[in-house]
Protein backbone atom coordinates (compact mmCIF):
# COMPACT_ATOMS: atom_id res chain seq x y z
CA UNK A 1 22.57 -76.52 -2.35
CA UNK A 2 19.49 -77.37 -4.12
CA UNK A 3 18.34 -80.34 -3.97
CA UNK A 4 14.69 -80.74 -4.94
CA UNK A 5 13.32 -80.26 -8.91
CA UNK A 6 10.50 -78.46 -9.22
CA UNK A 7 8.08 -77.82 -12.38
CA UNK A 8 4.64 -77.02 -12.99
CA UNK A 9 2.68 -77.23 -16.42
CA UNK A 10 -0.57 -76.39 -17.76
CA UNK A 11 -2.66 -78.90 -20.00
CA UNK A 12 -5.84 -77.93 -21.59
CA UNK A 13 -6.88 -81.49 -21.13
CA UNK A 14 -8.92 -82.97 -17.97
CA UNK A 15 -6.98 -83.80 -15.11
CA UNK A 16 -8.51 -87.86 -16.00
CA UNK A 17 -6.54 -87.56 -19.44
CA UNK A 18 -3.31 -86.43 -18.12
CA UNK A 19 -3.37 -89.44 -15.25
CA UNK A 20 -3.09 -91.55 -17.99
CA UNK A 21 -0.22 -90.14 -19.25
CA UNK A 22 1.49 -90.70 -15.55
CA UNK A 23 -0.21 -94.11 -14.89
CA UNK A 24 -0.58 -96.61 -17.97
CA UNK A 25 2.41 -98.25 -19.12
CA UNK A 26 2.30 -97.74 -22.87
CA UNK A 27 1.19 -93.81 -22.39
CA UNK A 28 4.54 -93.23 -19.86
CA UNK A 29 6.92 -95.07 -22.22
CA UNK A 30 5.74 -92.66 -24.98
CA UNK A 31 7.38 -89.46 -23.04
CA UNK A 32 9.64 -91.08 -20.64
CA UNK A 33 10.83 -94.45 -20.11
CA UNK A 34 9.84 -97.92 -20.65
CA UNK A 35 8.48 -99.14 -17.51
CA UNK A 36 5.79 -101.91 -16.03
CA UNK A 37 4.39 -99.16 -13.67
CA UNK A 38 0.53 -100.33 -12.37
CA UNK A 39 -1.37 -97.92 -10.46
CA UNK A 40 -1.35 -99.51 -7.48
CA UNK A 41 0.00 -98.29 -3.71
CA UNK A 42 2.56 -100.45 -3.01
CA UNK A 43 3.72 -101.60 -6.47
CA UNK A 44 7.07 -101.78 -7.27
CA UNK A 45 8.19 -101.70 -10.91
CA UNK A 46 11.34 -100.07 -13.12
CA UNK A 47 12.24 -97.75 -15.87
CA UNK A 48 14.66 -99.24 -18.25
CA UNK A 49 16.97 -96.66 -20.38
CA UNK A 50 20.61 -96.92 -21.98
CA UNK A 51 23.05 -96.95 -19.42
CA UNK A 52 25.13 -94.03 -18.43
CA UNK A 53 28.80 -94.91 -16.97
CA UNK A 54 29.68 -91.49 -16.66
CA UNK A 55 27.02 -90.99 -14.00
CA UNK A 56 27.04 -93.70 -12.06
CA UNK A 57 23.92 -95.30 -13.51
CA UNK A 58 23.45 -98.28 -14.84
CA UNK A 59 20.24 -97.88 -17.17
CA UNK A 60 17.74 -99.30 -14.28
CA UNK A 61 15.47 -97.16 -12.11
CA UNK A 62 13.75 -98.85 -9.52
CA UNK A 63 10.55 -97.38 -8.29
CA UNK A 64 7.41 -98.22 -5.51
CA UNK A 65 4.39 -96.33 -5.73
CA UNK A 66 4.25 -94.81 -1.76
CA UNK A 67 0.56 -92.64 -2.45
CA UNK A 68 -1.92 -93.05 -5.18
CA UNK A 69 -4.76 -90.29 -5.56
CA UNK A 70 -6.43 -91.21 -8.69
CA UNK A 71 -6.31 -87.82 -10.93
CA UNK A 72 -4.83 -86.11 -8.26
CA UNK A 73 -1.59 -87.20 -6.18
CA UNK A 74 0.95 -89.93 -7.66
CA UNK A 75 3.95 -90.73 -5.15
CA UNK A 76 6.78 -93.27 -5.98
CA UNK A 77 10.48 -93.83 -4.96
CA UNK A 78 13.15 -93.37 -7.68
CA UNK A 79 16.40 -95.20 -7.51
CA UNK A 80 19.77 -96.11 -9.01
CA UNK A 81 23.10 -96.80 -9.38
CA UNK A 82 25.48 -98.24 -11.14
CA UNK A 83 24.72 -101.69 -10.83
CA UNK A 84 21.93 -104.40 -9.29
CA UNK A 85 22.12 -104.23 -5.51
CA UNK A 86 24.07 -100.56 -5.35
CA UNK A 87 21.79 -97.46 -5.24
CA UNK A 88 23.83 -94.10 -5.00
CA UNK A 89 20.46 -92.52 -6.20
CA UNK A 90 17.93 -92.78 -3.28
CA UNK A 91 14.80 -89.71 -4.40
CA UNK A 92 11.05 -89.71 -4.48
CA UNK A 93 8.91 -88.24 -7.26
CA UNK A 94 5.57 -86.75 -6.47
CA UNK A 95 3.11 -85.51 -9.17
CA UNK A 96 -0.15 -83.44 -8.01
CA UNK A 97 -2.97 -82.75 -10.37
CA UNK A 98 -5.02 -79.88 -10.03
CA UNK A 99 -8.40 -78.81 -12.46
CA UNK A 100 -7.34 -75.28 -13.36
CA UNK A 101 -9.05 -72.68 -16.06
CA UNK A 102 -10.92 -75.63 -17.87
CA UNK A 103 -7.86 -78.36 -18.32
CA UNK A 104 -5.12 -79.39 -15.86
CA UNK A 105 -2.30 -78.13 -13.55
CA UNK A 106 0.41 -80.31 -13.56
CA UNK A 107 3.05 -80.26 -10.61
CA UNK A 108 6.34 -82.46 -10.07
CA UNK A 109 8.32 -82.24 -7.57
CA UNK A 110 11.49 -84.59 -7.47
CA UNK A 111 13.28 -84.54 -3.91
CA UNK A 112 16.09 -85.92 -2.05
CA UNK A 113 19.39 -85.15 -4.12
CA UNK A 114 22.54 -85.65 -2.25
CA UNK A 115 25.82 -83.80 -3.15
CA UNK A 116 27.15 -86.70 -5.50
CA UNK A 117 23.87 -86.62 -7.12
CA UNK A 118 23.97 -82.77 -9.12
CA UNK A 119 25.29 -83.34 -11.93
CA UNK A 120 22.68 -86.05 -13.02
CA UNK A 121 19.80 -84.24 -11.18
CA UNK A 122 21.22 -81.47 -13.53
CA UNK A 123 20.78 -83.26 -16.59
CA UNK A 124 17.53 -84.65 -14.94
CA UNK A 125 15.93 -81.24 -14.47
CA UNK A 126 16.07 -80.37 -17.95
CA UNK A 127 14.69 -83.48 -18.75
CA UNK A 128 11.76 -83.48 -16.49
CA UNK A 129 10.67 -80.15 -18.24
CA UNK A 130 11.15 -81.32 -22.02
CA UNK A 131 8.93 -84.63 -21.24
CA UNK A 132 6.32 -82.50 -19.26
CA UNK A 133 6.05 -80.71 -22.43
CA UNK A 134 5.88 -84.24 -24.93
CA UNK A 135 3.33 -85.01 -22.34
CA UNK A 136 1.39 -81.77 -24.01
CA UNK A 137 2.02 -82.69 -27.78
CA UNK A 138 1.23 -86.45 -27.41
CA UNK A 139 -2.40 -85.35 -25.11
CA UNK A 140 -2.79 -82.87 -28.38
CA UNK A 141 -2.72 -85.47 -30.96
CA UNK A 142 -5.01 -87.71 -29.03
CA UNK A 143 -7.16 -85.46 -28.51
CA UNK A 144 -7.20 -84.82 -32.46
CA UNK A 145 -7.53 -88.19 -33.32
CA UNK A 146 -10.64 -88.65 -31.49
């Protein structure tokens, strides 16, 4: 049974520019969630999304930052369930930055499924990978702009 998600992307931006994109508040809510997430080891903050009955999830994940490498290692829990005080969802998230052929190499790795978590950590695995690659367009556009 698997029950880690793996991905790894390439940016052709600096491994500074895509920390951003993992770290400030605004930048993260652009490709994934609104969140109050402060680069700090320790801090605890949430993602906020529409609720999902179906999975056993009520809209709130509840994250602590557990490791902090600036521009290289982020660490942080991810939890949830289907309502304050009841996590069925219990993972960690771990992103690693690498400088690779002139930008960045970007790898997540999202462990600690259980059995009664695969069929969101399905739906979650697809998403990772389609908000790795917004992550791309919106560092594009910036990157234009400037």
């Amino acid at each position: 049974m698997k029950t880690t998600i793996t991905h790894t992307i390439q940016y052709s931006q600096s491994p500074a520019a895509v920390w951003d994109y993992l770290t400030r508040a605004e930048l993260l809510a652009q490709w994934l969630m609104p969140n109050d997430i402060q680069p700090i080891q320790g801090h605890e903050f949430t993602f906020r999304i529409n609720p999902m009955p179906a999975y056993q999830f009520d809209g709130i994940v509840y994250c602590q930052i557990l490791e902090i490498i600036p521009f290289k290692k982020l660490v942080y829990t991810w939890k949830g369930g289907p309502e304050k005080g009841k996590i069925n969802l219990d993972t960690v998230v771990e992103w690693t930055l690498s400088a690779k052929d002139g930008g960045t190499e970007l790898f997540l790795e999202h462990k600690g499924f259980k059995e009664e978590n695969l069929s969101i950590m399905g739906i979650m695995d697809a998403g990772w990978l389609k908000n790795m690659k917004e992550v791309s367009t919106l560092l594009n556009k910036a990157a234009q702009s400037n």
